[in-house]
PDB file of N, CA and C in Angstrom:
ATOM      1  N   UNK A   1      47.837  81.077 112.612  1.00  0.00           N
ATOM      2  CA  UNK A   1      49.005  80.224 112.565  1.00  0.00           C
ATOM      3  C   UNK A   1      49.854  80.351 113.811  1.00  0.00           C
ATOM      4  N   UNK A   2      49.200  81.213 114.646  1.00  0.00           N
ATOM      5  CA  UNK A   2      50.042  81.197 116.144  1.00  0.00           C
ATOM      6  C   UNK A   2      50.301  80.292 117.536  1.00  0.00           C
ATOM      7  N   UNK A   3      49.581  79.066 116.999  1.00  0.00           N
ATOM      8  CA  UNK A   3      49.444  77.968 117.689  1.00  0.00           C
ATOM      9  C   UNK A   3      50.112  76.637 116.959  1.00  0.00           C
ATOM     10  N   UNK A   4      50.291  76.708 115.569  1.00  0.00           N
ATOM     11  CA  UNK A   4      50.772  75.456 115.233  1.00  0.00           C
ATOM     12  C   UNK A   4      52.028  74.934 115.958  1.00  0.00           C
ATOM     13  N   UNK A   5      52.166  73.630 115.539  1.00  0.00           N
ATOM     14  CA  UNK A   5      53.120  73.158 116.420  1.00  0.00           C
ATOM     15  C   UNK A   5      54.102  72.755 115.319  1.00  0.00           C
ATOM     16  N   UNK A   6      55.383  72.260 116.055  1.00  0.00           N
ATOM     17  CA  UNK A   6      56.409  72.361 115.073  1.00  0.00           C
ATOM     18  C   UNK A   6      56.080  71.009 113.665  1.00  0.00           C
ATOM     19  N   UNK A   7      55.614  69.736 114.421  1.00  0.00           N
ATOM     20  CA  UNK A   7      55.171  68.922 113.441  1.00  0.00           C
ATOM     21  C   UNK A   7      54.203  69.894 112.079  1.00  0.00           C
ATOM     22  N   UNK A   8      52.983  70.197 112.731  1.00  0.00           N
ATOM     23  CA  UNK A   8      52.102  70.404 112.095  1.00  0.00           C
ATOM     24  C   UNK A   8      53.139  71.582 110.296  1.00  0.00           C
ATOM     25  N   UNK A   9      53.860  72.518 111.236  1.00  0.00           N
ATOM     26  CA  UNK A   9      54.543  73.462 110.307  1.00  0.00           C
ATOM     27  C   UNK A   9      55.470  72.485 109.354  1.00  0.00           C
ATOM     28  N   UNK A  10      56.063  71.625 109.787  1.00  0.00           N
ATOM     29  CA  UNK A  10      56.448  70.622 108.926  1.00  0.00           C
ATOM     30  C   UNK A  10      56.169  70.042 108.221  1.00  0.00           C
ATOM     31  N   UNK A  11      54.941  69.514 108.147  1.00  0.00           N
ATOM     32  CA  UNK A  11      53.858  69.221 107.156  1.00  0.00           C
ATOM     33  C   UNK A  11      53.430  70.147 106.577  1.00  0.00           C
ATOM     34  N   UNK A  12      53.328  71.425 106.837  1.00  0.00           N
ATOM     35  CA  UNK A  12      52.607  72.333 105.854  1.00  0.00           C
ATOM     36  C   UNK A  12      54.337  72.614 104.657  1.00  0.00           C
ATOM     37  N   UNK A  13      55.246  72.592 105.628  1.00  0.00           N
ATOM     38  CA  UNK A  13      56.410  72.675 104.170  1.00  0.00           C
ATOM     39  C   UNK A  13      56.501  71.556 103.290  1.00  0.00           C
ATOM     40  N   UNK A  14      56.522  70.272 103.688  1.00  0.00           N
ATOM     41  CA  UNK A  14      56.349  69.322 102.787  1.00  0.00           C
ATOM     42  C   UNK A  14      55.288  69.479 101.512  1.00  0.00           C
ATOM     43  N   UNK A  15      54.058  69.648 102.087  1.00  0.00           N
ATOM     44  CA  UNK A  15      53.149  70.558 101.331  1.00  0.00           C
ATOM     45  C   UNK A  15      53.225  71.093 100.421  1.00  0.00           C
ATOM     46  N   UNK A  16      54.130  71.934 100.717  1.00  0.00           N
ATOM     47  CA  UNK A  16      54.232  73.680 100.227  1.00  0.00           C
ATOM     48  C   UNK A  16      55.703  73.073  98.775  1.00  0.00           C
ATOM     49  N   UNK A  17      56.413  72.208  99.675  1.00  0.00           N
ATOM     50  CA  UNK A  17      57.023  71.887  98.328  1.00  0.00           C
ATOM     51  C   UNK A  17      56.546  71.125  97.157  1.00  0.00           C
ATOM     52  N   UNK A  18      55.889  70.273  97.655  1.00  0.00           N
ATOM     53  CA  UNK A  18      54.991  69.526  96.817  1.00  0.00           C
ATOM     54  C   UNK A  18      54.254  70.362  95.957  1.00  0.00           C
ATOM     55  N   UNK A  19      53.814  71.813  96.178  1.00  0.00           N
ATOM     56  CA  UNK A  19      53.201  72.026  95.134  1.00  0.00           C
ATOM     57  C   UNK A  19      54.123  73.629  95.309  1.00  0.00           C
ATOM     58  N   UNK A  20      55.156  73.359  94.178  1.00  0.00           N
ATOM     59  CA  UNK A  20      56.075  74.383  93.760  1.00  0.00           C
ATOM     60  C   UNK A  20      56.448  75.373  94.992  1.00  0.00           C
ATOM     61  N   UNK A  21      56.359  75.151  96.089  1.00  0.00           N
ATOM     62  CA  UNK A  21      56.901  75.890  96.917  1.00  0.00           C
ATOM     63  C   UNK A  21      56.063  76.688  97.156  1.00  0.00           C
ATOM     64  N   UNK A  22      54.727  76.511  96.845  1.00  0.00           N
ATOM     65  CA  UNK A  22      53.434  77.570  97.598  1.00  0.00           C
ATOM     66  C   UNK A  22      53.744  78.208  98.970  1.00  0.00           C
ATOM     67  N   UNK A  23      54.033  79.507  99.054  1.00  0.00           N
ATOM     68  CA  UNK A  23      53.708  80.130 100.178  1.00  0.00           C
ATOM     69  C   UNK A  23      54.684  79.614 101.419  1.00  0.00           C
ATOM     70  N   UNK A  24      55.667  79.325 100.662  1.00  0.00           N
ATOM     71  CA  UNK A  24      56.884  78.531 101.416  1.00  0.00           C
ATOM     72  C   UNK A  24      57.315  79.583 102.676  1.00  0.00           C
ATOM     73  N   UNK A  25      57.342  80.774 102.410  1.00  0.00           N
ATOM     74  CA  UNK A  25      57.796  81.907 103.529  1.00  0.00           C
ATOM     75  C   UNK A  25      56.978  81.960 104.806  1.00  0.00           C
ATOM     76  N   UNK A  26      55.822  82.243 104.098  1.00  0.00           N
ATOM     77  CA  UNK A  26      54.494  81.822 105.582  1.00  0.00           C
ATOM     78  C   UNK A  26      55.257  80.363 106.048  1.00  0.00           C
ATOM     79  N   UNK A  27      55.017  79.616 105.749  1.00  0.00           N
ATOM     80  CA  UNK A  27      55.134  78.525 106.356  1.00  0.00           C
ATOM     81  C   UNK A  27      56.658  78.125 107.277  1.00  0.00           C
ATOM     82  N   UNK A  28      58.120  78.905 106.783  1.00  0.00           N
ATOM     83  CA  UNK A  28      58.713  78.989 107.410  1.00  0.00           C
ATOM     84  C   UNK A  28      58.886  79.861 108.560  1.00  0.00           C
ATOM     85  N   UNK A  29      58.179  80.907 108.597  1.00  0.00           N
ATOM     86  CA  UNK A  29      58.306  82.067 109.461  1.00  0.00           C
ATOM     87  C   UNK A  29      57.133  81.120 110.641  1.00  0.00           C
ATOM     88  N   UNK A  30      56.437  80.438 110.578  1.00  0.00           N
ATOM     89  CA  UNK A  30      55.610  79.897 111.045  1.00  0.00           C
ATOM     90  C   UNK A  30      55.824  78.641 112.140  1.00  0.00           C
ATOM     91  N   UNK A  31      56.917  77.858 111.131  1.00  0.00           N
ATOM     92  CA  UNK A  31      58.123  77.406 111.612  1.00  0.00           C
ATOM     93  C   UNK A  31      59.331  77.225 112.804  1.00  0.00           C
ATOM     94  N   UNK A  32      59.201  78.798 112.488  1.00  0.00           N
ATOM     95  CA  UNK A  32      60.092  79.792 113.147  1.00  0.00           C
ATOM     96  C   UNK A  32      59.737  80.206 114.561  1.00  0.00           C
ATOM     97  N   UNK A  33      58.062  80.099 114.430  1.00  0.00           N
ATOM     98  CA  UNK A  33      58.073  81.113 115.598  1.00  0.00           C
ATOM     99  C   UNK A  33      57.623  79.731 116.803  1.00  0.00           C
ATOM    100  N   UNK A  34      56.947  78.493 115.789  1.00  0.00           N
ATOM    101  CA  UNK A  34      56.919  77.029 116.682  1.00  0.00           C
ATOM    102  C   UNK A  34      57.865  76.599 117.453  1.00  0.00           C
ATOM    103  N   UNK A  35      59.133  76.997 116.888  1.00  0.00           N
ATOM    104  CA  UNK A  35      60.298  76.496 117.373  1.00  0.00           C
ATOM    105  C   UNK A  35      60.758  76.824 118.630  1.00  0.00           C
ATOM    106  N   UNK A  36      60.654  78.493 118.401  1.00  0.00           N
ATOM    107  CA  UNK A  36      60.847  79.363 119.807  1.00  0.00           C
ATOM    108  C   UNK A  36      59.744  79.140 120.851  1.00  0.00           C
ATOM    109  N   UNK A  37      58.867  79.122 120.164  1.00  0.00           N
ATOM    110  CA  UNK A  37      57.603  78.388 121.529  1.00  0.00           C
ATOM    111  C   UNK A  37      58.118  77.319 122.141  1.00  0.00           C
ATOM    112  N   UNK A  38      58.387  75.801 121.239  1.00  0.00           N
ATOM    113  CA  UNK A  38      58.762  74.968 122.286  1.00  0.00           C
ATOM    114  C   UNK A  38      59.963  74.263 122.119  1.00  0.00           C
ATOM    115  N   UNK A  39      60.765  75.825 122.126  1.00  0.00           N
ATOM    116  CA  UNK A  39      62.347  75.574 122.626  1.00  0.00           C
ATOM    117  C   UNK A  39      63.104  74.579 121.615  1.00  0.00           C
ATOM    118  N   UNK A  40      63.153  74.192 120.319  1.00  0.00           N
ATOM    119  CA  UNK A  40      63.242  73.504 119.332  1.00  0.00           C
ATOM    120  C   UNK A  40      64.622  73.994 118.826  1.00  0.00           C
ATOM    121  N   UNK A  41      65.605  73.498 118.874  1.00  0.00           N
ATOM    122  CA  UNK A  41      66.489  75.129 118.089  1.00  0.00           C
ATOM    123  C   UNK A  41      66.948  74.445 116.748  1.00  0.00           C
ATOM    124  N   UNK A  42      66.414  73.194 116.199  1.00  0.00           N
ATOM    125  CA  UNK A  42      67.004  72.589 114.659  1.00  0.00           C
ATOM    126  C   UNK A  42      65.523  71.828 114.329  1.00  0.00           C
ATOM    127  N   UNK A  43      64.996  72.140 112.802  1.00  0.00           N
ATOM    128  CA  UNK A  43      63.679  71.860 112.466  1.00  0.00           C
ATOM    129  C   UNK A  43      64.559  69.884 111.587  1.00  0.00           C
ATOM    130  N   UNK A  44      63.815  68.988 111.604  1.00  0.00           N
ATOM    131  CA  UNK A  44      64.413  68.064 110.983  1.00  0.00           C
ATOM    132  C   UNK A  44      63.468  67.637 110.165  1.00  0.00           C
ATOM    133  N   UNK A  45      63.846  67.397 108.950  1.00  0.00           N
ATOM    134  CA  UNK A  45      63.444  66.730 107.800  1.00  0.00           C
ATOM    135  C   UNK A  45      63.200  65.379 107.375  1.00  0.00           C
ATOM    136  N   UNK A  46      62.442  64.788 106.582  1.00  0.00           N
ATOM    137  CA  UNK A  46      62.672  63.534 106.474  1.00  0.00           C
ATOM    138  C   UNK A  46      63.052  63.771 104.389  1.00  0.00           C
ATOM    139  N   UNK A  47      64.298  63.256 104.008  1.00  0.00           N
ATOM    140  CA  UNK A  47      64.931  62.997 102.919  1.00  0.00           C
ATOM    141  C   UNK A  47      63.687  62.526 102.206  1.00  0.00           C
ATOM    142  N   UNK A  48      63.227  61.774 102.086  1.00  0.00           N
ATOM    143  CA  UNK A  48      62.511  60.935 101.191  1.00  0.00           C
ATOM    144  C   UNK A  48      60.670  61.645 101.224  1.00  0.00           C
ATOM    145  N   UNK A  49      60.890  62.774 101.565  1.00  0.00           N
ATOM    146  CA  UNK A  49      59.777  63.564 101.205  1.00  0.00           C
ATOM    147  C   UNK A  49      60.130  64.434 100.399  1.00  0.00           C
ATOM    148  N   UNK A  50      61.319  65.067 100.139  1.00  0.00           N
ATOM    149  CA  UNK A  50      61.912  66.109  99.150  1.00  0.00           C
ATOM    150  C   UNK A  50      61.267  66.174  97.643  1.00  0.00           C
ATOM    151  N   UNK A  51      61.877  66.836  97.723  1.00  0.00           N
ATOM    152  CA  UNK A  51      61.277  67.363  95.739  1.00  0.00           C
ATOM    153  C   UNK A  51      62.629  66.737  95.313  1.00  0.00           C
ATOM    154  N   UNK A  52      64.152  67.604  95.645  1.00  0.00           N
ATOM    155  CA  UNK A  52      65.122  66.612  95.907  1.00  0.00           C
ATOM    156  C   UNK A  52      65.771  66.080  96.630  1.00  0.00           C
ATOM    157  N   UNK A  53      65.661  64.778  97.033  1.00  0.00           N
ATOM    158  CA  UNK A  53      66.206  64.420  97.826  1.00  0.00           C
ATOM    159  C   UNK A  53      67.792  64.025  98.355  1.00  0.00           C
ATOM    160  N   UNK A  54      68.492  64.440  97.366  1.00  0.00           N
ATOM    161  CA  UNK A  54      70.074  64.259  96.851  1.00  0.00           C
ATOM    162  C   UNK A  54      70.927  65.508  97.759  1.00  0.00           C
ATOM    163  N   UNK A  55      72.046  65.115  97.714  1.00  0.00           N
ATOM    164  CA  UNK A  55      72.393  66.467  98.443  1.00  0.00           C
ATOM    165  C   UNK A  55      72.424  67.370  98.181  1.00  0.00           C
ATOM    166  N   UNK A  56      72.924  68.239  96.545  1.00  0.00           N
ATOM    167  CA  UNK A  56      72.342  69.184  96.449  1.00  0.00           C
ATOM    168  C   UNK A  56      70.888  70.072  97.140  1.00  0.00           C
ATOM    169  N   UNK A  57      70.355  69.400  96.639  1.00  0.00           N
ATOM    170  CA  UNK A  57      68.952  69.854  97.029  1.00  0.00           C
ATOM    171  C   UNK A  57      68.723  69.679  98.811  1.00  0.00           C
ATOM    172  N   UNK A  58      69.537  69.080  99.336  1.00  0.00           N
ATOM    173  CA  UNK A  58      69.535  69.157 101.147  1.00  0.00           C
ATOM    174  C   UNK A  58      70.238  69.977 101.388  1.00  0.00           C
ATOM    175  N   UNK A  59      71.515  70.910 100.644  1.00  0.00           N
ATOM    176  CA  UNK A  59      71.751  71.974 101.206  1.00  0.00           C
ATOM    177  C   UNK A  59      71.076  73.245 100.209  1.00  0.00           C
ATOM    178  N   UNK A  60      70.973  73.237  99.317  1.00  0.00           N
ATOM    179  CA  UNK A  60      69.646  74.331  98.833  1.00  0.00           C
ATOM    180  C   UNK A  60      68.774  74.795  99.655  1.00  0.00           C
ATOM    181  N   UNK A  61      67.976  73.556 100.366  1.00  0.00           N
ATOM    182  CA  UNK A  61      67.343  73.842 100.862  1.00  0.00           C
ATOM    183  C   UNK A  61      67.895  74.677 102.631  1.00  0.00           C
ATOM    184  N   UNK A  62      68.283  73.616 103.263  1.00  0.00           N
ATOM    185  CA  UNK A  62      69.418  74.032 104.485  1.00  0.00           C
ATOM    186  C   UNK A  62      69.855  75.501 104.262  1.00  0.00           C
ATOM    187  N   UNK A  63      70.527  76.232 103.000  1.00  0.00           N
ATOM    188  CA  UNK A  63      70.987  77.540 102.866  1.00  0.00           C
ATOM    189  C   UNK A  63      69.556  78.172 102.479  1.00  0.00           C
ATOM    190  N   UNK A  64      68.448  77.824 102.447  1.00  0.00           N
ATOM    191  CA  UNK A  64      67.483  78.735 102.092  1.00  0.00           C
ATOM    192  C   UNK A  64      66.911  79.315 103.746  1.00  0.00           C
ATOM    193  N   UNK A  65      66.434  77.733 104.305  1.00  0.00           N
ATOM    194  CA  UNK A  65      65.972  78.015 105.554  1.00  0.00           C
ATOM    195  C   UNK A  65      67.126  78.761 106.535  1.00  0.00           C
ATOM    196  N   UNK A  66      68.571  79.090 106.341  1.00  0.00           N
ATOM    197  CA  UNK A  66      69.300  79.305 107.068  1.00  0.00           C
ATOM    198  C   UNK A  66      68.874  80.529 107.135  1.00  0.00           C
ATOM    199  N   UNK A  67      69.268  81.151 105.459  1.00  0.00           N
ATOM    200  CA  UNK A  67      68.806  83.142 105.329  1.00  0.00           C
ATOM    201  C   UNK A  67      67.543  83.602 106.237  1.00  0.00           C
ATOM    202  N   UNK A  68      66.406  82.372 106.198  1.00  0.00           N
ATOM    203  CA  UNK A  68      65.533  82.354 106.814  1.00  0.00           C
ATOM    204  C   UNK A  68      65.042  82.487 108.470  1.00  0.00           C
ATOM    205  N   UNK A  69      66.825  82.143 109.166  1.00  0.00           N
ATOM    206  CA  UNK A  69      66.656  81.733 110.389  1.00  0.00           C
ATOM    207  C   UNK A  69      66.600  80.592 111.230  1.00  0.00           C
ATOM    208  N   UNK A  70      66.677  79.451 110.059  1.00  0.00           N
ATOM    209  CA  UNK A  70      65.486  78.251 110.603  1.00  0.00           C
ATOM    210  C   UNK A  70      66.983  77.439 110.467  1.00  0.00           C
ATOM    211  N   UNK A  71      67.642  76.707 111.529  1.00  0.00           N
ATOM    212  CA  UNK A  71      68.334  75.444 111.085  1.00  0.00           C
ATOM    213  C   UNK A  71      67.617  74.266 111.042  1.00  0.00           C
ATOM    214  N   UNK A  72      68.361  73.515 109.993  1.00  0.00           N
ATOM    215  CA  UNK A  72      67.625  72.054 109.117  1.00  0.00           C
ATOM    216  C   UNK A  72      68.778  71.240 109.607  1.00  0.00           C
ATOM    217  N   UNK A  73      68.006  69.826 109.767  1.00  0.00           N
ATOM    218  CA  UNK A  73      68.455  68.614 109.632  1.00  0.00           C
ATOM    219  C   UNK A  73      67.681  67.733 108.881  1.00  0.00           C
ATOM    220  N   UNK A  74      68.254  66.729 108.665  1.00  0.00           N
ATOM    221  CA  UNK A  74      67.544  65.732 107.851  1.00  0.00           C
ATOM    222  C   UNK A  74      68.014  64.501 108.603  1.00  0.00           C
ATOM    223  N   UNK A  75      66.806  63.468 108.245  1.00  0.00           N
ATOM    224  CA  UNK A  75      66.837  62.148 108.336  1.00  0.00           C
ATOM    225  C   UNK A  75      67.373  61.119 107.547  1.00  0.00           C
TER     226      UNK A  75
END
């Protein structure tokens, strides 16, 4: 996973939520380290892929990836 790129890690979270949050940590730390490779410093989302897409659930998520390291935006 030391080559993915930031898209690709993005798709694997969409993924990962789609099916109950499988292995959601790999995939953010993964995320994480895409970002710093190519200088990325906010991962962005697209709303209408969510599990929820409401705001609640955009900052749930936002405060999860934060503890995580990772700042979120959305579309």
């Amino acid at each position: 996973m030391s080559d993915i790129t930031v898209s690709a890690a993005t798709e694997a979270i969409y993924t990962s939520i789609a099916n109950n949050n499988e292995d959601i940590d790999l995939h953010i730390a993964a995320l994480k380290a895409a970002m710093a490779r190519e200088g990325v410093t906010e991962a962005t989302f697209e709303t209408s892929k969510l599990a929820q897409p409401n705001r609640q659930g955009r900052k749930l998520m936002q405060s999860y990836f934060k503890k995580k390291g990772v700042a979120v935006s959305f579309t």
